[in-house]
C-alpha atoms as a PDB file:
ATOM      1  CA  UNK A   1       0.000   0.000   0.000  1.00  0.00           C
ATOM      2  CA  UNK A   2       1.688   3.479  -1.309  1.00  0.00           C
ATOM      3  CA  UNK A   3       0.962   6.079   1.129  1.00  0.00           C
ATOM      4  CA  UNK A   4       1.555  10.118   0.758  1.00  0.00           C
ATOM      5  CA  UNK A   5       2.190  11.906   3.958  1.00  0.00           C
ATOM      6  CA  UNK A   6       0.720  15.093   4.241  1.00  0.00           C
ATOM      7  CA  UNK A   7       2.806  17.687   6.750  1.00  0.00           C
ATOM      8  CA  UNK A   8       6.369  17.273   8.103  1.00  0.00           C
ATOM      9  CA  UNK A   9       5.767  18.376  12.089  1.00  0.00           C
ATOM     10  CA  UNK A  10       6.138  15.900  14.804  1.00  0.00           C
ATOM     11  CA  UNK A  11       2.669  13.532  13.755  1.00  0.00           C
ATOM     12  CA  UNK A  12       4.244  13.289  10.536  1.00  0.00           C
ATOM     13  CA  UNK A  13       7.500  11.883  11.904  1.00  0.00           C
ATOM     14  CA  UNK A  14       5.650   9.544  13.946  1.00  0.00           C
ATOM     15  CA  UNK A  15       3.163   8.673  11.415  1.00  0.00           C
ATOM     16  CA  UNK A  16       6.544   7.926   8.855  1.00  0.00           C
ATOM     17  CA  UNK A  17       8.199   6.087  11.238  1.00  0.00           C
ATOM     18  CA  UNK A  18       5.454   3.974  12.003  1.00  0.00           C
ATOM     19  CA  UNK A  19       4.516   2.956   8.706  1.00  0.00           C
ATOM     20  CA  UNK A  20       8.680   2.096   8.244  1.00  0.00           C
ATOM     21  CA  UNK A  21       7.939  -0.684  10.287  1.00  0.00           C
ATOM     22  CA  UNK A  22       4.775  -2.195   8.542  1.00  0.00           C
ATOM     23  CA  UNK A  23       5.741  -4.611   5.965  1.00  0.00           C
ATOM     24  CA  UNK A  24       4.149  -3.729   2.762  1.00  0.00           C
ATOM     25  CA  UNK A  25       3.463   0.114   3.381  1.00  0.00           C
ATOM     26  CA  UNK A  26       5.276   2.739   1.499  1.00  0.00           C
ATOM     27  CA  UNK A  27       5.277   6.021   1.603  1.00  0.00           C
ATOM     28  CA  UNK A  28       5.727   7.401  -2.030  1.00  0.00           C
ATOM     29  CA  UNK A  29       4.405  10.870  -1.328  1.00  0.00           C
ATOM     30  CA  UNK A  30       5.335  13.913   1.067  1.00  0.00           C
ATOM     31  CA  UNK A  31       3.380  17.066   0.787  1.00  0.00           C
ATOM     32  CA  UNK A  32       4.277  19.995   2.746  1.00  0.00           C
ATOM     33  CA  UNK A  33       3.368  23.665   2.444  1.00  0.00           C
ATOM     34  CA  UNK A  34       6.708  24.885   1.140  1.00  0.00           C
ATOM     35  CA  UNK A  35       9.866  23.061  -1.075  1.00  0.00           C
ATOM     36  CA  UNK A  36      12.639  23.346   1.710  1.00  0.00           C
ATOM     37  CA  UNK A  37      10.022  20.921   4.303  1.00  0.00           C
ATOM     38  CA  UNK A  38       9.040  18.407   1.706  1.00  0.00           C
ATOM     39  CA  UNK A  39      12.789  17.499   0.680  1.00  0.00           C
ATOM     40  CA  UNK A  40      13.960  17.675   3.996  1.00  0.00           C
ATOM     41  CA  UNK A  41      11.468  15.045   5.360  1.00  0.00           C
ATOM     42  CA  UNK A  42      11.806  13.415   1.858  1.00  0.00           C
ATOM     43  CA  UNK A  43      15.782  13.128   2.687  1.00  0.00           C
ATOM     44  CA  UNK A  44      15.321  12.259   6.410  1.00  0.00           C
ATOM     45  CA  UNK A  45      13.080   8.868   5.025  1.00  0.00           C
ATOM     46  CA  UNK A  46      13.919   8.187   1.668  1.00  0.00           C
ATOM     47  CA  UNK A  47      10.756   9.454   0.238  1.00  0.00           C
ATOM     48  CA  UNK A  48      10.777   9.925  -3.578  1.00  0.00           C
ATOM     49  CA  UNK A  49       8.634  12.547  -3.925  1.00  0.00           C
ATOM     50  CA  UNK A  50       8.159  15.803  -2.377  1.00  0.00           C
ATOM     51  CA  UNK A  51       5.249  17.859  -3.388  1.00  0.00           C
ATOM     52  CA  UNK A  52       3.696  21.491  -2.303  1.00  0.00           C
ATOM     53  CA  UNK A  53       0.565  21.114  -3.788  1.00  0.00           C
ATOM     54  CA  UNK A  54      -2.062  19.118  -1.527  1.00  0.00           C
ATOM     55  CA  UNK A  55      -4.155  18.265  -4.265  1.00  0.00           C
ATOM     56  CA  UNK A  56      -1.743  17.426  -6.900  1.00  0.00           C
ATOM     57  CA  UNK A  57      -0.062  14.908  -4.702  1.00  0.00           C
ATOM     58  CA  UNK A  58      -3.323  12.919  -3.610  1.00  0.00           C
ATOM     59  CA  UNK A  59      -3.970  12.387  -7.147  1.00  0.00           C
ATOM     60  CA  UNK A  60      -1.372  11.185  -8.184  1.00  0.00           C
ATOM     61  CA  UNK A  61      -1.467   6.775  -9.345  1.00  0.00           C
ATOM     62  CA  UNK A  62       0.942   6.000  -6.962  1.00  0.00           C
ATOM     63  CA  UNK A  63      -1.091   7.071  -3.884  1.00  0.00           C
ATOM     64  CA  UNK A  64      -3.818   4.444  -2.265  1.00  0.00           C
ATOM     65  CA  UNK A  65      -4.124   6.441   0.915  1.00  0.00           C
ATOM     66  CA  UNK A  66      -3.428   9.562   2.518  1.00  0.00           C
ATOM     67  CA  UNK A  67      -2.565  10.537   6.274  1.00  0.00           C
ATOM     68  CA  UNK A  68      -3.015  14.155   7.051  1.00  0.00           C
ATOM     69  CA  UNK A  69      -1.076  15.941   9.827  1.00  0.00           C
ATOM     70  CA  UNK A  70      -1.173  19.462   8.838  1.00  0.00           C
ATOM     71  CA  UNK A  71      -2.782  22.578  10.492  1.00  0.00           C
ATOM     72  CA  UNK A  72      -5.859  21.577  12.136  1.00  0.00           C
ATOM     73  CA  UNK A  73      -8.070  24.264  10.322  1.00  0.00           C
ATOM     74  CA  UNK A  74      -7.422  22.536   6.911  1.00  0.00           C
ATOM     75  CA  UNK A  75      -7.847  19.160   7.787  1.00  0.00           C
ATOM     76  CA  UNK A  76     -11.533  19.149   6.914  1.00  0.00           C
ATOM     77  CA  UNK A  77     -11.043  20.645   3.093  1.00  0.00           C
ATOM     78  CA  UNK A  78      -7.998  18.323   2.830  1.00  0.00           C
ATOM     79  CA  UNK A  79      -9.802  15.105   4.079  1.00  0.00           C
ATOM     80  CA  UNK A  80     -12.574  15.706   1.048  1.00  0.00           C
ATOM     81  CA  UNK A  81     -10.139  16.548  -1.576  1.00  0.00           C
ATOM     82  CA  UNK A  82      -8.464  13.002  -0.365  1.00  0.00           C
ATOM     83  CA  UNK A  83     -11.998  11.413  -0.181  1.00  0.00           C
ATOM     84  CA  UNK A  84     -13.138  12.572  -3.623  1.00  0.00           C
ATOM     85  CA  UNK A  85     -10.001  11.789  -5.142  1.00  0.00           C
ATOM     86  CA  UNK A  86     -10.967   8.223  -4.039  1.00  0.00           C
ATOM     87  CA  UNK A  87      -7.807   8.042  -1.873  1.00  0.00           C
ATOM     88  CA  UNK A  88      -8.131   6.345   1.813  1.00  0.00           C
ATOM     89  CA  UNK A  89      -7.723   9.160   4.591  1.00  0.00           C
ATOM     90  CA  UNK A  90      -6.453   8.916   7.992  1.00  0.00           C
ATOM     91  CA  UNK A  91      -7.036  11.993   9.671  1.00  0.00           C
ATOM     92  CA  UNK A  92      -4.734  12.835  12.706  1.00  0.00           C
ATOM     93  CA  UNK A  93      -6.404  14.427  16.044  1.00  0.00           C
ATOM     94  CA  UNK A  94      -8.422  16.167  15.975  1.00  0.00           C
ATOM     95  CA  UNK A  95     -10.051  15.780  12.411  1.00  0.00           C
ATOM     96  CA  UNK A  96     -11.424  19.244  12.530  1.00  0.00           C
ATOM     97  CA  UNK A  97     -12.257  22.061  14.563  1.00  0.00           C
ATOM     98  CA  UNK A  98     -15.677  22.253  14.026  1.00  0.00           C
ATOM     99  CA  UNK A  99     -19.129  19.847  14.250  1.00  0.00           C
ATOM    100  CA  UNK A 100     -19.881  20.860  10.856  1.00  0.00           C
ATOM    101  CA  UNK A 101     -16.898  20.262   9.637  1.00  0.00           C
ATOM    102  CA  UNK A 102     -17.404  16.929  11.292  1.00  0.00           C
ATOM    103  CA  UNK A 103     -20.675  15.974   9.748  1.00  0.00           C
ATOM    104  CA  UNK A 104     -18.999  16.965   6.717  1.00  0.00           C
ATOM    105  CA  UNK A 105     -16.510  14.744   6.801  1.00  0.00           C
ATOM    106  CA  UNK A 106     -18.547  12.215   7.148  1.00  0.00           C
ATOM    107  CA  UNK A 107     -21.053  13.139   4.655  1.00  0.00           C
ATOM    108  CA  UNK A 108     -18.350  12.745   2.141  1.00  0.00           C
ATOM    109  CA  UNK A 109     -17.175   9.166   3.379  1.00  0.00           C
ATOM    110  CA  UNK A 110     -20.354   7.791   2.965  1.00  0.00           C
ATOM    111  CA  UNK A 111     -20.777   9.436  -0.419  1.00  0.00           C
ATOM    112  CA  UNK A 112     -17.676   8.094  -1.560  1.00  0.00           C
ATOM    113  CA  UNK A 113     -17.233   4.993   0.112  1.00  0.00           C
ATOM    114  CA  UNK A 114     -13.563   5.052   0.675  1.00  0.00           C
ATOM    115  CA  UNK A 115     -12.122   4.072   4.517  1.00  0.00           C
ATOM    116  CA  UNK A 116     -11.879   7.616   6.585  1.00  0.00           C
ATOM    117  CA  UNK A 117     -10.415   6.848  10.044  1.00  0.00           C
ATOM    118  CA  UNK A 118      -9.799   9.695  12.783  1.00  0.00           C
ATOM    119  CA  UNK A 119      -6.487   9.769  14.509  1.00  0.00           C
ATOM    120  CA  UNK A 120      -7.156   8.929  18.202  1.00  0.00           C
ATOM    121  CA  UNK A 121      -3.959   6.970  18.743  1.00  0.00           C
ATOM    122  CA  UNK A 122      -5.260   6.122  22.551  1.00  0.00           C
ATOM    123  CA  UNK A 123      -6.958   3.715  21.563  1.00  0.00           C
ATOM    124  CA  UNK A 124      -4.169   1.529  19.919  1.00  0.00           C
ATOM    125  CA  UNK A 125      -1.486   2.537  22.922  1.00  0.00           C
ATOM    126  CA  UNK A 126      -0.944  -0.943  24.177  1.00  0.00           C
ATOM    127  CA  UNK A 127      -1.129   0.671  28.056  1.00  0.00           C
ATOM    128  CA  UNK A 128      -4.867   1.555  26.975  1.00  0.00           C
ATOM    129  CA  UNK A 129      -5.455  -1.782  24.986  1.00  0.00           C
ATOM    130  CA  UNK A 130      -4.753  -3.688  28.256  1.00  0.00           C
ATOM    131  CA  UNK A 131      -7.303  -1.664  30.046  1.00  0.00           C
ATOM    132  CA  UNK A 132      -9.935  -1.810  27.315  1.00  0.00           C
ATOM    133  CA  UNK A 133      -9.610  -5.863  27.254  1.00  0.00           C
ATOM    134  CA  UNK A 134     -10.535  -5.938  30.564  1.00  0.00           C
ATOM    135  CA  UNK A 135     -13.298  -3.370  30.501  1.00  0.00           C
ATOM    136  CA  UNK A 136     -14.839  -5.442  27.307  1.00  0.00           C
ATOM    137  CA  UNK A 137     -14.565  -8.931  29.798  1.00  0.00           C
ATOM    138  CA  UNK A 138     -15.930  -7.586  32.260  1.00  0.00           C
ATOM    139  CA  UNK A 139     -13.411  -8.141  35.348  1.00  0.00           C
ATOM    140  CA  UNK A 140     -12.941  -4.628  36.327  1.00  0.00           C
ATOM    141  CA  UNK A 141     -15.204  -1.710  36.198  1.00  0.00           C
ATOM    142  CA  UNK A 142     -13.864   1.747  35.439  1.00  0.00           C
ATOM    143  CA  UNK A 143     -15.127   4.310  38.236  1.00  0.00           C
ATOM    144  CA  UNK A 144     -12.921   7.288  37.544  1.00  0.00           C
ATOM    145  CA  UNK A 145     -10.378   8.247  35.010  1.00  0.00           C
ATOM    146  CA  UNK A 146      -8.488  11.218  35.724  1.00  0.00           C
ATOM    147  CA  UNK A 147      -5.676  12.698  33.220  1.00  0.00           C
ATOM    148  CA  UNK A 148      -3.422  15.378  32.994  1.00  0.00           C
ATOM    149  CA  UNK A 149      -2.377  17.023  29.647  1.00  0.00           C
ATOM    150  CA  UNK A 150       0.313  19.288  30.335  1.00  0.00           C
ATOM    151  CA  UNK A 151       2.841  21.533  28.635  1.00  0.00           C
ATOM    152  CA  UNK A 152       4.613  24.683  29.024  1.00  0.00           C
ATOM    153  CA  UNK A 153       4.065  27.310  26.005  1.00  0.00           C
ATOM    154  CA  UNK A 154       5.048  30.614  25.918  1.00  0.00           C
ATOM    155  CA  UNK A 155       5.771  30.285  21.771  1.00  0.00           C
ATOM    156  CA  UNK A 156       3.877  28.949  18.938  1.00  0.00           C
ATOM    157  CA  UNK A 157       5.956  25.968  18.433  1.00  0.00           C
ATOM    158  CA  UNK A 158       5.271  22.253  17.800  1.00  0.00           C
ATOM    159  CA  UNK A 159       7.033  18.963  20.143  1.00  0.00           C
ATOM    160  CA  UNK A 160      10.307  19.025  17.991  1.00  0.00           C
ATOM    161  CA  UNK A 161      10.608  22.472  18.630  1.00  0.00           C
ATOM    162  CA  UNK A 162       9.693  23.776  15.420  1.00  0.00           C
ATOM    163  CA  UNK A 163       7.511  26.784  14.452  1.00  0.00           C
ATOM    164  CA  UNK A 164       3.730  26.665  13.907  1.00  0.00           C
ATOM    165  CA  UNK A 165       2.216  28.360  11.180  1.00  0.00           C
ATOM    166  CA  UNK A 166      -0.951  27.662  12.951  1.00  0.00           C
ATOM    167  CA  UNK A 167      -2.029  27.584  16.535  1.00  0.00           C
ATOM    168  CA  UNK A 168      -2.644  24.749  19.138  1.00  0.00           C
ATOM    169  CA  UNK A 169      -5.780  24.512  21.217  1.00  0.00           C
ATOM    170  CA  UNK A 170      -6.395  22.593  24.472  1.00  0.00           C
ATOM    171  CA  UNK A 171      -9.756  21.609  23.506  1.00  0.00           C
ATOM    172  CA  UNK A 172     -10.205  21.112  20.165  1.00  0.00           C
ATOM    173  CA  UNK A 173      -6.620  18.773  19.944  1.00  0.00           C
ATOM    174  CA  UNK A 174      -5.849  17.927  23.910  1.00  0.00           C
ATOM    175  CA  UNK A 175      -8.733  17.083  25.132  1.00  0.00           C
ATOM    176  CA  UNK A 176     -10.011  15.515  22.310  1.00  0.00           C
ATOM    177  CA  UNK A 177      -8.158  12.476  23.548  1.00  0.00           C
ATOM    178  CA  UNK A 178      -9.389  12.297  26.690  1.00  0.00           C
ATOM    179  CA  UNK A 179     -13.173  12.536  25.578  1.00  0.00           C
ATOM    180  CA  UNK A 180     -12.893   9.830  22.892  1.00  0.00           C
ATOM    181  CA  UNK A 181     -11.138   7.593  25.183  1.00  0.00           C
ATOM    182  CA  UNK A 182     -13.250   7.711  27.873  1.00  0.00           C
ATOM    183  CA  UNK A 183     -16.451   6.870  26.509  1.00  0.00           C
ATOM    184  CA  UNK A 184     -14.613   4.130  23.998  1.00  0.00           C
ATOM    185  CA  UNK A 185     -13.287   2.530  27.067  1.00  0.00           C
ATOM    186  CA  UNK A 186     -16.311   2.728  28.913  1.00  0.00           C
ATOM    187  CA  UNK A 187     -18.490   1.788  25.597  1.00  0.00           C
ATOM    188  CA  UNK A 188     -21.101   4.497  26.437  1.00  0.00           C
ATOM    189  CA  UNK A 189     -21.960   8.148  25.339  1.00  0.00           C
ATOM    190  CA  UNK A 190     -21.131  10.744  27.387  1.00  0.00           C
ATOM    191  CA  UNK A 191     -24.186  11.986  29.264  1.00  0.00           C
ATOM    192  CA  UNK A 192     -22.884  15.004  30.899  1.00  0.00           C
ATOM    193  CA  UNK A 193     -19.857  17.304  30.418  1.00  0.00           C
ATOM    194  CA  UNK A 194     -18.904  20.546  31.659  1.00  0.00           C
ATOM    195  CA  UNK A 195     -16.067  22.958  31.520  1.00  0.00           C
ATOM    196  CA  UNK A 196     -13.896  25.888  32.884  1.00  0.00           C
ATOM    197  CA  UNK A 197     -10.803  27.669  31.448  1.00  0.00           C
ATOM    198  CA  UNK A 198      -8.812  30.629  32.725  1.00  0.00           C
ATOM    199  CA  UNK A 199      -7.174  33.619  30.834  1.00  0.00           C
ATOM    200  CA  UNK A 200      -6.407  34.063  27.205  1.00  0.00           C
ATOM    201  CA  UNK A 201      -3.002  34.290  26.118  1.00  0.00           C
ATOM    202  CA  UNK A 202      -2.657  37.516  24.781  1.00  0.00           C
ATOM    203  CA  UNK A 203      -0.206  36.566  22.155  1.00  0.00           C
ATOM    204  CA  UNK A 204      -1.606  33.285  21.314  1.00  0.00           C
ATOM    205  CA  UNK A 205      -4.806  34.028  22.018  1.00  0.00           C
ATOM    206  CA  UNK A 206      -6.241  30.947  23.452  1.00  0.00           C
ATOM    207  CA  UNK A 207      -6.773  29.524  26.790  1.00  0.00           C
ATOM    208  CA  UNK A 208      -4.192  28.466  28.979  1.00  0.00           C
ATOM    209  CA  UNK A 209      -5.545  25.913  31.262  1.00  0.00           C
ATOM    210  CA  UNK A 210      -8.708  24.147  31.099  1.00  0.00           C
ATOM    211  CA  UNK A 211     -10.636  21.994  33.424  1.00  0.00           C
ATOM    212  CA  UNK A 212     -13.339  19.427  32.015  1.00  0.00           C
ATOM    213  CA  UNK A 213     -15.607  17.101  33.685  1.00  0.00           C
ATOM    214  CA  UNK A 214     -17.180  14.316  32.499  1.00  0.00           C
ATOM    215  CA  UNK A 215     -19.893  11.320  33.768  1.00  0.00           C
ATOM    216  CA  UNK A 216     -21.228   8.519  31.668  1.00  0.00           C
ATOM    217  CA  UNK A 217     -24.807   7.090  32.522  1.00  0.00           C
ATOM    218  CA  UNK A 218     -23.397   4.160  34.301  1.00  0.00           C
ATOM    219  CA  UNK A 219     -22.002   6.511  36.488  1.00  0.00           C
ATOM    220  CA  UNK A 220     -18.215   6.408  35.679  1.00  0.00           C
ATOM    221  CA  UNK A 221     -16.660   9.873  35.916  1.00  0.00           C
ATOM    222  CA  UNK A 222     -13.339  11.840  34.316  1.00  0.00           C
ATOM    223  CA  UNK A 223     -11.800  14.402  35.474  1.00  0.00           C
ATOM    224  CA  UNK A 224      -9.276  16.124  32.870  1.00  0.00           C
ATOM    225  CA  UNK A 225      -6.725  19.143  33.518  1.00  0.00           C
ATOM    226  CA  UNK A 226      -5.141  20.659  30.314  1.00  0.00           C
ATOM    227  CA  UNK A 227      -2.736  23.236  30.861  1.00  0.00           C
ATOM    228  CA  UNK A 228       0.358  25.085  28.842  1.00  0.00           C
ATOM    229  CA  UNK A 229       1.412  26.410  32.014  1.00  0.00           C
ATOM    230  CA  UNK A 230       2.918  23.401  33.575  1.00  0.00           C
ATOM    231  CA  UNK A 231       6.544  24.340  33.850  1.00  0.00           C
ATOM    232  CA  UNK A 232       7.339  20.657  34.186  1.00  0.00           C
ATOM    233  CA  UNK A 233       7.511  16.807  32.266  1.00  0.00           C
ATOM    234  CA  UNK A 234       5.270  17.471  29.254  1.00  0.00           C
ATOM    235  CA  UNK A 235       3.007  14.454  29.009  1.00  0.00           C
ATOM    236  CA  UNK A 236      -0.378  13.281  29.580  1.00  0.00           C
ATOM    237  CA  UNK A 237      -0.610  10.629  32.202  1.00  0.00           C
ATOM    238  CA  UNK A 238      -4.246   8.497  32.960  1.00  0.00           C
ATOM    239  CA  UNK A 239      -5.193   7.280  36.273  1.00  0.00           C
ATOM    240  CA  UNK A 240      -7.577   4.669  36.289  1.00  0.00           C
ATOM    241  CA  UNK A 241      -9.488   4.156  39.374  1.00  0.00           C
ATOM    242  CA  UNK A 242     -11.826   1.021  39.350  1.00  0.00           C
ATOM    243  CA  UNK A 243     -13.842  -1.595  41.305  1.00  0.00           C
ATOM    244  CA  UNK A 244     -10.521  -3.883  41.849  1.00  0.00           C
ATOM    245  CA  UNK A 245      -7.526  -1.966  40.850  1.00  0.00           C
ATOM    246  CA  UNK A 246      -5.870   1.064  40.221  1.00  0.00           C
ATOM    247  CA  UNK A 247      -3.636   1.573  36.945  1.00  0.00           C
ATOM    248  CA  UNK A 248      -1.191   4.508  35.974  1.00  0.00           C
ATOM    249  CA  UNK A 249      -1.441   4.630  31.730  1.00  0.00           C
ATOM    250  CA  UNK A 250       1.381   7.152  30.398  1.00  0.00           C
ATOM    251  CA  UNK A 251       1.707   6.416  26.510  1.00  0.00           C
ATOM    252  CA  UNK A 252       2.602   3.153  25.876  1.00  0.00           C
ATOM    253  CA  UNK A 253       3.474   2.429  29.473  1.00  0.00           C
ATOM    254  CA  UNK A 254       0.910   1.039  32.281  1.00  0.00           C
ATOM    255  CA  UNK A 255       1.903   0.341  36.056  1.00  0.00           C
ATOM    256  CA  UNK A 256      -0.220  -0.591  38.861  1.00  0.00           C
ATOM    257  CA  UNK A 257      -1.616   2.353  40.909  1.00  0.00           C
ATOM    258  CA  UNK A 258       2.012   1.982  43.522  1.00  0.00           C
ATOM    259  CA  UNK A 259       4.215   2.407  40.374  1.00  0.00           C
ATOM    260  CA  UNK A 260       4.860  -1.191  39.282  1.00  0.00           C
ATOM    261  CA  UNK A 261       5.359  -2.120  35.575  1.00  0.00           C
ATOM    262  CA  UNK A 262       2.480  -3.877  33.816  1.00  0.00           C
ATOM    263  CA  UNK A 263       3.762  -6.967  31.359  1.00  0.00           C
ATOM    264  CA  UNK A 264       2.166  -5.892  28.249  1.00  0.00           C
ATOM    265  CA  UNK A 265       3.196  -8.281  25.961  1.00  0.00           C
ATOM    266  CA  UNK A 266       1.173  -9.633  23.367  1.00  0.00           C
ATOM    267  CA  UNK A 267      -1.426  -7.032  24.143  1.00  0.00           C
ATOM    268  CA  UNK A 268      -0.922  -5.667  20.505  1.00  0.00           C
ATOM    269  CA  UNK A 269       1.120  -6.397  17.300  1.00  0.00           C
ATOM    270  CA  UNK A 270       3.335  -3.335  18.282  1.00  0.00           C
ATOM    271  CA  UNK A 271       4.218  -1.566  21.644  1.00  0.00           C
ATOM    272  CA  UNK A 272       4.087   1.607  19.437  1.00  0.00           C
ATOM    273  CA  UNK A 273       0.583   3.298  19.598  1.00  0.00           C
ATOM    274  CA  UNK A 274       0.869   5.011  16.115  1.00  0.00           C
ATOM    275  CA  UNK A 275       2.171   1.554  14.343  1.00  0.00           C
ATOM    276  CA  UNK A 276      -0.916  -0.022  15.740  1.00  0.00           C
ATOM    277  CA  UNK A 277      -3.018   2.757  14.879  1.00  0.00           C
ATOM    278  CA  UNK A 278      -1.796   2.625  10.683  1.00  0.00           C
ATOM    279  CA  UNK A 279      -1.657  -1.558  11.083  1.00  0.00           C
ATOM    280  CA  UNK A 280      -5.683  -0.765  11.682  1.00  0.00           C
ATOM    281  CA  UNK A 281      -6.168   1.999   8.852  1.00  0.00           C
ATOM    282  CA  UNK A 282      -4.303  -0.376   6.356  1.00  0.00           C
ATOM    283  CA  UNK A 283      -6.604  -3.482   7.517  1.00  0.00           C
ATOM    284  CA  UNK A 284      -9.694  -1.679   7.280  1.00  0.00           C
ATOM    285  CA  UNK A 285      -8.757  -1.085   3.946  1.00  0.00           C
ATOM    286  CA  UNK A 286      -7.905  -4.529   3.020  1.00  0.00           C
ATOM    287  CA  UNK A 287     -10.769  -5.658   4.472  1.00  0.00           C
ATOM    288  CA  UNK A 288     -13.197  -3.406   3.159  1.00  0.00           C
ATOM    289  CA  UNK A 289     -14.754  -2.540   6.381  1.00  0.00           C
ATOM    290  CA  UNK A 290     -15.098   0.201   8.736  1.00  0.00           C
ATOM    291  CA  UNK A 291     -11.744   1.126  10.982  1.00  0.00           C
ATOM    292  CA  UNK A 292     -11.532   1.063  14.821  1.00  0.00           C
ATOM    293  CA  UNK A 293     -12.386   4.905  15.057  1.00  0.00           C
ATOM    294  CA  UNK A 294     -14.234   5.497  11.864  1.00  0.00           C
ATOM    295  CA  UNK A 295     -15.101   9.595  11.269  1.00  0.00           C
ATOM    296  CA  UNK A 296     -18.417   8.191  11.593  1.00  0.00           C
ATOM    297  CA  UNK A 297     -17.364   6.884  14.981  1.00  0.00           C
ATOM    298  CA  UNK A 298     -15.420   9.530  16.085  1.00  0.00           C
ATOM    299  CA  UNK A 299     -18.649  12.099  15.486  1.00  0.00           C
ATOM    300  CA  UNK A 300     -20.463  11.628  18.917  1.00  0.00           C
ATOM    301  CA  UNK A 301     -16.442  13.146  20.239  1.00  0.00           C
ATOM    302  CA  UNK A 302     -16.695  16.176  18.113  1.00  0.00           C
ATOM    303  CA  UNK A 303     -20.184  16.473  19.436  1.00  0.00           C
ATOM    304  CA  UNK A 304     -18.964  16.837  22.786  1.00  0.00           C
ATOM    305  CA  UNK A 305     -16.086  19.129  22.165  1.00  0.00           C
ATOM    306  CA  UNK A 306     -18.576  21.173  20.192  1.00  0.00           C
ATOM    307  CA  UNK A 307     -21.150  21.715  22.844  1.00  0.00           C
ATOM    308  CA  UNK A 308     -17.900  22.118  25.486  1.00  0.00           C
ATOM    309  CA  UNK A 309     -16.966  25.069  22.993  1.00  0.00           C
ATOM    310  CA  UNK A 310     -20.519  26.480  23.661  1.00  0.00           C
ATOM    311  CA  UNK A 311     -19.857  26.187  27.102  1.00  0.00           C
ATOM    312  CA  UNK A 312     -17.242  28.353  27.156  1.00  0.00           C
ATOM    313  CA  UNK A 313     -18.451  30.588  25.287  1.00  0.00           C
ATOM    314  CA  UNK A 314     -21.613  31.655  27.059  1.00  0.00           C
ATOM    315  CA  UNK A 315     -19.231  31.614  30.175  1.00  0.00           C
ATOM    316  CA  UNK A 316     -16.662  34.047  29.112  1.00  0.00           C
ATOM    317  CA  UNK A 317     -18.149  36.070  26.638  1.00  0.00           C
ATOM    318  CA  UNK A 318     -15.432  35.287  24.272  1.00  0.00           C
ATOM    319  CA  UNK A 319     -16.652  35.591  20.576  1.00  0.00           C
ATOM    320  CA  UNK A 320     -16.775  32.221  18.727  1.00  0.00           C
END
């Protein structure tokens, strides 16, 4: 399967390394928004062809499928240029910044039929997998997640240290995690949510920290904190607190709620979250069959996020 790598950032790198390790996948294609970042990723993994133009180099034969990781505002126009091109997408979190943009994604899917998969790499971190194996059998009950997503920004830059040419958001991309993986892992909708944030950024313009709460109709509860204020580790640890057990999920790392490693072997094909995540996209296209975190799937998320943004909104007086 010949692949074409939209974006050279930090979910580009991982996406490229990833699908280095899947036997089979190529990547034939990077696109990037000027010359100088599509031959230098080209050079850095022995891509043979580095392209500007988004549309130009999802058309071309010697793309089946297409994994954006560019600015989040343009995922949405890029995902139905892919889609109508009849190329496969995989869409990296979030897929968009809007619920219409959303439904819109969608709506195109199902119009053209091709295999449209959001990017929520929790679910295929092998730390998470565990967890979600049990929660399916039944032996443990979840009864509260709580997570921290934390970073310290004072500049628009990206994880490798780079410069944005867009900007970040901690509830449109960070929280977006959280949200899908709780009610995944749970397998219910979320039945309430609620939200706080503090000051805007005056240079960035966005909210700082954040504070969302969520409860599922069973009656399991998360509680997430999102802040680029945390002059500290950047990382987003999950605590899960259930009926018999406590685990400590950081990536693709679980211990036991005192700090002991879990065994995950043979949880998943690879102890890499994003190599699981593509082994899925490419399967669901092989198989002609609807991806573990479909755009259709990952909807009811957006949803959330969308009436969270609302939220806000009203709360602050902030204009849309």
């Amino acid at each position: 399967m010949k692949f074409c790598i939209s974006g050279n950032g930090a979910m580009a790198n991982a996406h490229a390394k990833a699908l280095k390790a899947i036997p089979g996948a190529q990547i034939t294609v990077v696109q990037t928004r000027t010359p100088e970042g599509a031959q230098k990723f080209a050079g850095e993994y022995n891509i043979p062809n580095a392209i500007t133009d988004f549309t130009a180099a999802v058309s071309r034969p010697d793309v089946d499928a297409v994994i954006i990781t560019g600015p989040t505002q343009i995922h949405a126009d890029q995902a139905e240029i892919a889609m109508r091109a009849g190329k496969h997408v995989l869409i990296e979190i979030p897929m968009c910044d809007s619920v219409a943009d959303a439904q819109r994604i969608v709506a195109v899917q199902k119009e053209t039929g091709v295999t449209a998969m959001a990017g929520h790499v929790r679910r295929f971190n092998p730390s998470h997998q565990y967890l979600t194996k049990k929660f399916r059998a039944g032996e443990i009950k979840l009864q509260q997640m709580q997570a921290h997503t934390h970073f310290f920004r004072r500049t628009n830059m990206n994880a490798l240290g780079q410069a944005r040419s867009w900007v970040d958001h901690l509830l449109w991309h960070h929280a977006c995690h959280t949200v899908d993986l709780f009610s995944y892992q749970t397998g219910e909708q979320i039945s309430e949510a609620y939200a706080v944030q503090g000051p805007y950024d005056p240079n960035l313009k966005i909210a700082m920290d954040m504070g969302i709460v969520m409860k599922t109709p069973s009656g399991a509860v998360c509680v997430l904190s999102l802040s680029f204020n945390d002059n500290g580790p950047i990382g987003s640890p999950y605590r899960y607190m259930c009926d018999n057990g406590t685990w400590v999920s950081f990536y693709d790392d679980l211990t036991d709620g005192f700090g002991a490693k879990i065994d995950l072997a043979g949880i998943a094909p690879s102890m890499n979250g994003f190599e699981n995540q593509d082994r899925e996209f490419i399967a669901a296209i092989e198989g002609k069959r609807a991806p573990n975190c479909s755009v259709a799937d990952a909807l009811a998320t957006m949803q959330v996020l969308g009436k969270l943004e609302d939220m806000l909104i009203a709360s602050s007086g902030l204009p849309k």
